[in-house]
Protein backbone atom coordinates (compact mmCIF):
# COMPACT_ATOMS: atom_id res chain seq x y z
CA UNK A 1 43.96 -61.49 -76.00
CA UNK A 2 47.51 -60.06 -74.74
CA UNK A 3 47.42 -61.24 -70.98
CA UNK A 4 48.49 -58.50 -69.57
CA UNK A 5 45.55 -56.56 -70.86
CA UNK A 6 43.63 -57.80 -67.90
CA UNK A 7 46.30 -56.46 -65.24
CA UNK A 8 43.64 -53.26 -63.93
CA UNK A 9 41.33 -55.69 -62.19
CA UNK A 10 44.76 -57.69 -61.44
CA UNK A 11 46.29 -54.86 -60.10
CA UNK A 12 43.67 -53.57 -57.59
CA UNK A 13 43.01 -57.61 -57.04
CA UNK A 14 46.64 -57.90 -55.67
CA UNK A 15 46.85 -54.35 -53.80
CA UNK A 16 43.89 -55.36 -51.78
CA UNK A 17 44.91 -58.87 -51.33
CA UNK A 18 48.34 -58.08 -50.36
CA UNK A 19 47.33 -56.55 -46.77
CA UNK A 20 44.75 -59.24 -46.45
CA UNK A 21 46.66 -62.29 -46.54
CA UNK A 22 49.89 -60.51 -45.35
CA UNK A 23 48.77 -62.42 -41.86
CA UNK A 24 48.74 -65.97 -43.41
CA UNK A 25 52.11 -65.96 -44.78
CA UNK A 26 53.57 -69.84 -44.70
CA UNK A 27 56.90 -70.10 -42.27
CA UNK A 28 59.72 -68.22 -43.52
CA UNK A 29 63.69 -67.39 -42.74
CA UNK A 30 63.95 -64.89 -40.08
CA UNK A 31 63.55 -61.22 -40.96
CA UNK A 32 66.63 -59.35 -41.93
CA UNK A 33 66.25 -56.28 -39.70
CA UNK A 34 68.87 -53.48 -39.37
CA UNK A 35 68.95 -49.86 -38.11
CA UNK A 36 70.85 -46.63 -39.21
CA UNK A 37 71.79 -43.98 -36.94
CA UNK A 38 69.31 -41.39 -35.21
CA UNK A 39 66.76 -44.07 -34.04
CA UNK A 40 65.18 -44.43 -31.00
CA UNK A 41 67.36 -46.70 -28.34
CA UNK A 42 66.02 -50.30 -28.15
CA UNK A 43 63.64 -50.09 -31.14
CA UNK A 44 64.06 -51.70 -35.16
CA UNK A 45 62.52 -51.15 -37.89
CA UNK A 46 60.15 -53.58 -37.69
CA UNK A 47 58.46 -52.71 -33.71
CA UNK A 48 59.04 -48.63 -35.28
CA UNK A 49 56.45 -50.04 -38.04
CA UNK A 50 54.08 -51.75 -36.16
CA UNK A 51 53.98 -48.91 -33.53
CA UNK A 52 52.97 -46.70 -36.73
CA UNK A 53 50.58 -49.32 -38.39
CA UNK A 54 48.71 -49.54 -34.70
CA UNK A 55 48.68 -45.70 -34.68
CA UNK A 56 46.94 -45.98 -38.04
CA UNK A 57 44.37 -48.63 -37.50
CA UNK A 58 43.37 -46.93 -34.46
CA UNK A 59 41.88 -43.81 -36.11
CA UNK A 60 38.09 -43.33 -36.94
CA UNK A 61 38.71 -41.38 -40.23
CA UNK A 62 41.63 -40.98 -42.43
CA UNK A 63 42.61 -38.36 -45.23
CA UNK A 64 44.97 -39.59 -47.62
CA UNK A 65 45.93 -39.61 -51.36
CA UNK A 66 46.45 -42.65 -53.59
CA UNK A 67 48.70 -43.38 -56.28
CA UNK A 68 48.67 -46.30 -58.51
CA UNK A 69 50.47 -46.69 -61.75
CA UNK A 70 51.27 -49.66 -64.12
CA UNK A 71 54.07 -49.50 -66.90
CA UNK A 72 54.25 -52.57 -69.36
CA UNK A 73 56.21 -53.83 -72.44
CA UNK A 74 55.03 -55.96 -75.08
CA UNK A 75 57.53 -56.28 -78.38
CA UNK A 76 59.05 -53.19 -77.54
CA UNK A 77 55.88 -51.16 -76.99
CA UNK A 78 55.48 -49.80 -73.40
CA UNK A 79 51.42 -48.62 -72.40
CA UNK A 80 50.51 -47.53 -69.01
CA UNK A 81 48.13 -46.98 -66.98
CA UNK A 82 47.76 -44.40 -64.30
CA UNK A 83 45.21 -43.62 -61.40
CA UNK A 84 44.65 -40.98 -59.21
CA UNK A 85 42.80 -40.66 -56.26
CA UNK A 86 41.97 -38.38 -53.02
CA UNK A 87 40.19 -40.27 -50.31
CA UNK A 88 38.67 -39.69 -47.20
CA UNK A 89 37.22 -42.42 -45.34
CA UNK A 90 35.62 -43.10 -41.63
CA UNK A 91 35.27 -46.42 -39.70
CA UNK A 92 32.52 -47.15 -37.69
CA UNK A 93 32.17 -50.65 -35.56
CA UNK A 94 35.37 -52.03 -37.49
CA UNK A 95 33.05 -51.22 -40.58
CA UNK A 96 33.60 -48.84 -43.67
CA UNK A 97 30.80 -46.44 -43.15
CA UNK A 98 31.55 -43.12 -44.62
CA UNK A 99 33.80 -42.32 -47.95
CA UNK A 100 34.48 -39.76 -50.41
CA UNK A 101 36.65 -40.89 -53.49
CA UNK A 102 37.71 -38.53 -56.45
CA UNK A 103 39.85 -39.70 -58.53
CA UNK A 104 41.00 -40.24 -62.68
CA UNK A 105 42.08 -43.00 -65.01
CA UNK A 106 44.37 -42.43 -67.44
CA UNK A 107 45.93 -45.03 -70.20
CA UNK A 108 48.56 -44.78 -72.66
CA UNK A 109 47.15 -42.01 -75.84
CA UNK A 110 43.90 -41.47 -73.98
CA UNK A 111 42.47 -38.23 -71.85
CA UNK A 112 41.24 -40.99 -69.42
CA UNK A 113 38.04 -40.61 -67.30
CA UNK A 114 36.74 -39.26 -63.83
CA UNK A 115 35.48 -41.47 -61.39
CA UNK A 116 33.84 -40.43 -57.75
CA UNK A 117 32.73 -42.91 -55.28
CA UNK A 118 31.00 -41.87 -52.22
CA UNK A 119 29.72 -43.77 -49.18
CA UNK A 120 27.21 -42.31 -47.01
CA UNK A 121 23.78 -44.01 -45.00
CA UNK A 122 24.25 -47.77 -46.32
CA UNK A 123 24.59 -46.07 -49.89
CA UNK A 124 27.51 -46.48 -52.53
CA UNK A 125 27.09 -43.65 -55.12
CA UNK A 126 29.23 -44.03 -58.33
CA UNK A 127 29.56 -41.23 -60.96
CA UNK A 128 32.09 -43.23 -63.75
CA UNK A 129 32.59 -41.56 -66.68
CA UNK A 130 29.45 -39.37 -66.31
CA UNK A 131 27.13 -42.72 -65.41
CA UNK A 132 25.41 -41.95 -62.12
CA UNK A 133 24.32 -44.88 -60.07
CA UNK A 134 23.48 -45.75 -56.10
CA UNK A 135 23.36 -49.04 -54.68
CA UNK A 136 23.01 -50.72 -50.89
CA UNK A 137 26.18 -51.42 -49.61
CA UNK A 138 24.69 -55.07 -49.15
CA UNK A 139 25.07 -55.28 -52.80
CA UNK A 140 29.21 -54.52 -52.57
CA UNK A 141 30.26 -57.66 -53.86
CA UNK A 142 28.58 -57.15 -57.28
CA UNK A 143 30.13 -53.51 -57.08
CA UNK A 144 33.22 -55.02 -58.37
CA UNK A 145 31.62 -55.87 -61.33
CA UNK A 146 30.86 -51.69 -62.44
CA UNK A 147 34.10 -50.34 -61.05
CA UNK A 148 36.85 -51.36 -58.40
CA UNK A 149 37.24 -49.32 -55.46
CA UNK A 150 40.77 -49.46 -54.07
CA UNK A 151 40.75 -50.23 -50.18
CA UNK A 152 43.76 -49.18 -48.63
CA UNK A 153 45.48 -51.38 -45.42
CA UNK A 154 49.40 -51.40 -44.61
CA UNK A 155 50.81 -54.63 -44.81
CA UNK A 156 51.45 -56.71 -42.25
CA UNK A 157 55.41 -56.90 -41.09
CA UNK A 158 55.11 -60.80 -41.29
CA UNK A 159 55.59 -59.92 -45.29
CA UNK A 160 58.52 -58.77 -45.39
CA UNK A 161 62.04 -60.08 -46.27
CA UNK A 162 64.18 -57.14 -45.26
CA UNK A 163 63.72 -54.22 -43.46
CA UNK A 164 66.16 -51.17 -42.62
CA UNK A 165 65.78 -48.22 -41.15
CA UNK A 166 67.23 -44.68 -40.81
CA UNK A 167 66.38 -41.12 -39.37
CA UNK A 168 65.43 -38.41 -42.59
CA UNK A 169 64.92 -34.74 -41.40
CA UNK A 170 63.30 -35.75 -38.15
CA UNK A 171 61.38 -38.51 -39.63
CA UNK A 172 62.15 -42.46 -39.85
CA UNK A 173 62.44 -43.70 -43.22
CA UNK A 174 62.24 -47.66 -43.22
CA UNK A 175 62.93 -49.36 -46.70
CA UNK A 176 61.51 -52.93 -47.08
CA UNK A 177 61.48 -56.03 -49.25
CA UNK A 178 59.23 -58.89 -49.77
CA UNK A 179 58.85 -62.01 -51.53
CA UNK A 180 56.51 -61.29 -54.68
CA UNK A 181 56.22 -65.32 -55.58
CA UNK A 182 55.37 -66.01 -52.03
CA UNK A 183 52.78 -63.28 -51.94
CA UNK A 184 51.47 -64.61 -55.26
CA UNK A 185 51.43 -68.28 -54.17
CA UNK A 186 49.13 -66.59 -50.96
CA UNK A 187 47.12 -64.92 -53.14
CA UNK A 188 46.38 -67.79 -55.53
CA UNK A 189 45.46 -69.44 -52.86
CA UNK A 190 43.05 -67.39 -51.59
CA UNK A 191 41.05 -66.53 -55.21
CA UNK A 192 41.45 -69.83 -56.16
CA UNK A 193 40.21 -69.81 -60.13
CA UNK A 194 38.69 -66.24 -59.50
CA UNK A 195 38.03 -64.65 -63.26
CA UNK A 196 38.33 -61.38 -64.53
CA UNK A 197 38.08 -61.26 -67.58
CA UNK A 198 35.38 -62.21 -70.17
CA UNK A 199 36.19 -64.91 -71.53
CA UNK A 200 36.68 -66.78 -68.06
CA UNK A 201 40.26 -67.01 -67.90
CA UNK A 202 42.15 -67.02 -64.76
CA UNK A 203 43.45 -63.64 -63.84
CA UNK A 204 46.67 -65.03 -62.42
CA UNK A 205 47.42 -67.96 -64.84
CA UNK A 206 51.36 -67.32 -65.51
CA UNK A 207 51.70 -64.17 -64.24
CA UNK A 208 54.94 -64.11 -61.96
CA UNK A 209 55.94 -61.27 -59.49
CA UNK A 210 59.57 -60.49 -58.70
CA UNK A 211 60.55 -58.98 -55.37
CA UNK A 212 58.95 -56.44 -54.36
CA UNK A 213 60.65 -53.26 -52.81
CA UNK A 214 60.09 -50.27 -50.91
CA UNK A 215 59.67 -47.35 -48.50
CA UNK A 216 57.48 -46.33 -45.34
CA UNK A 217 57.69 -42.86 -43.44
CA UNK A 218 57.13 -42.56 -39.94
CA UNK A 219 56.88 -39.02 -38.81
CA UNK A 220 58.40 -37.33 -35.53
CA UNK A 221 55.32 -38.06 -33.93
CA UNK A 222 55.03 -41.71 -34.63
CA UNK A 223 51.98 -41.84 -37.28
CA UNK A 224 52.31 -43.48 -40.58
CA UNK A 225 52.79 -40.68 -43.23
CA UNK A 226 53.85 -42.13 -46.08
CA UNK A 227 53.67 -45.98 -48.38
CA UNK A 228 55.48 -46.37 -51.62
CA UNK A 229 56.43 -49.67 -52.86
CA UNK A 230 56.82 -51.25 -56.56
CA UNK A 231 56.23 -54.71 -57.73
CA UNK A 232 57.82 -56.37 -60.90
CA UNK A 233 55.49 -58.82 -63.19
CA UNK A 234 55.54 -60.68 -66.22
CA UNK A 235 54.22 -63.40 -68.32
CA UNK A 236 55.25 -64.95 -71.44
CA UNK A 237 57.70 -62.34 -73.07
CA UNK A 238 55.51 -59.23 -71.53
CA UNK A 239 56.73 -57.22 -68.13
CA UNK A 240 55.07 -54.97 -66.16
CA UNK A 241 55.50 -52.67 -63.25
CA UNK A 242 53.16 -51.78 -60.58
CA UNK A 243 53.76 -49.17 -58.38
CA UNK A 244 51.74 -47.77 -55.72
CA UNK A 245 51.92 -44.65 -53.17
CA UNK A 246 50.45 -42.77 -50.59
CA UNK A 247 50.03 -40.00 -48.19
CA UNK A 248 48.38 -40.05 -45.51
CA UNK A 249 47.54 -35.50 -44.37
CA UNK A 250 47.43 -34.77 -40.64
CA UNK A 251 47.11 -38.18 -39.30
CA UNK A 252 44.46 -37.67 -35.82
CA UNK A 253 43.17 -34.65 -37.27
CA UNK A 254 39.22 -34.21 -37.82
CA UNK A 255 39.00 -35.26 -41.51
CA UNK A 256 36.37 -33.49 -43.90
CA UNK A 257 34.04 -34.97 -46.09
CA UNK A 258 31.71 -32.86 -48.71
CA UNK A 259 29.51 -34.41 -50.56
CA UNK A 260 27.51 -33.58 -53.91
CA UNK A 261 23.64 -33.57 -54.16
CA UNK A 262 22.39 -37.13 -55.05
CA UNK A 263 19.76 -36.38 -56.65
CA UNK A 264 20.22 -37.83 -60.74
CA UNK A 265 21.89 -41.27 -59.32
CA UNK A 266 19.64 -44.11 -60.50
CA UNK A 267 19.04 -46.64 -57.57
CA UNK A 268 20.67 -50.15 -59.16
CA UNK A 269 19.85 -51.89 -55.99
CA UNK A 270 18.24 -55.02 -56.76
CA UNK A 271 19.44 -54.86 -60.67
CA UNK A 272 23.15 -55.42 -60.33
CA UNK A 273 23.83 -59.17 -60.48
CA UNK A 274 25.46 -60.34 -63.50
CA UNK A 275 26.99 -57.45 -64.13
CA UNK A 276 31.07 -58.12 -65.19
């Protein structure tokens, strides 16, 4: 089996992991911070981030589109992977409680698939590829095994390496760099010999991330509007490229969700362990 074949469940494995372990980073050098002109007096890059990140966490519901996209070379043959999705989600108690997720996945030569996840009453209901399903959110953890749902956090500002900053059109654009084999030594750490693949390899045996670089918006009125960023891998003589964006639409606005009749989703509740 090529190794990189397995990067999907990689992938999502490291987007989510990034944010969560973002807070345990090991001691590092100081953080290379520097401003442009057109910033607020007595603020960096880094306290303009937070102030945004804060902004973010403290909303109820958020509206946002997600981008995720993988690009790799084996030989001299280059396959990707691309997925779209439009989200809208609602926090209640610190607690996921309400979500609508549309999306498609596309690979290299294929017309790809649909995939809608919805949250609503202690219910997950999954339409993949035309297979309707509902389950208790108590059963999320074997969830991963059917499809992998792509939670969105900002990092942390203790990941980064470098940040800079500048004004862009009344906005603050702040460009960032982290440590992709310190990140991956984190996240090792934390899955320990977590499979996922079949055959019960580790997911991250020599894979190796380069440095990891890019961009945040901050609008005029402080919010967090915008997250790109793109991470290098590779193992043995393949490479790959992850990259990852997203836009957050009118950030403290009401958010809508609409949701489908659920009537036709077969209740796995109960039926769902073993399922990889």
């Amino acid at each position: 089996m090529k190794k990189l074949r397995r990067l999907p469940a990689v992938m999502i494995a490291v987007l989510v992991l990034l944010s969560a372990t973002a807070g345990c980073m090991k001691e590092k050098d100081p953080l290379d911070v520097k401003n442009g002109a057109g910033l607020p007096a007595g603020k960096d890059a880094k306290e303009l981030y937070e102030e945004a990140v804060k902004r973010l966490e403290e909303q109820a519901a958020l509206d946002y589109t997600l981008d995720i996209g993988i690009s790799h070379e084996d030989g001299g043959e280059t396959d990707t992977i691309d997925m779209k999705y439009d989200i809208q989600s609602e926090m209640t108690d610190g607690k996921l409680s309400k979500m609508v997720m549309q999306g498609n996945y596309v690979t290299s030569g294929t017309q790809g698939y649909g995939m809608e996840v919805y949250l609503l009453d202690e219910y997950f209901y999954l339409n993949v590829a035309g297979m309707k399903i509902k389950l208790k959110t108590t059963d999320l953890e074997d969830l991963a095994g059917i499809v992998d749902v792509p939670v969105q956090e900002p990092f942390e500002a203790d990941v980064f390496t470098k940040m800079t900053a500048e004004e862009k059109d009344g906005s603050t654009v702040i460009r960032f760099t982290a440590d992709g084999a310190r990140i991956l030594e984190e996240i090792e750490g934390t899955m320990g010999s977590v499979s996922f693949t079949t055959g019960g390899e580790n997911a991250f045996e020599g894979i190796t991330f380069g440095e990891v670089e890019g961009s945040v918006t901050i609008s005029k009125d402080g919010d967090l509007a915008e997250t790109a960023l793109t991470l290098p891998m590779s193992v043995e003589q393949e490479t790959a490229v992850i990259t990852y964006h997203i836009v957050y639409r009118n950030p403290g606005e009401p958010v809508t969700f609409e949701f489908p009749d659920f009537n036709g989703y077969y209740d796995y509740t109960g039926y769902i362990t073993g399922v990889n």
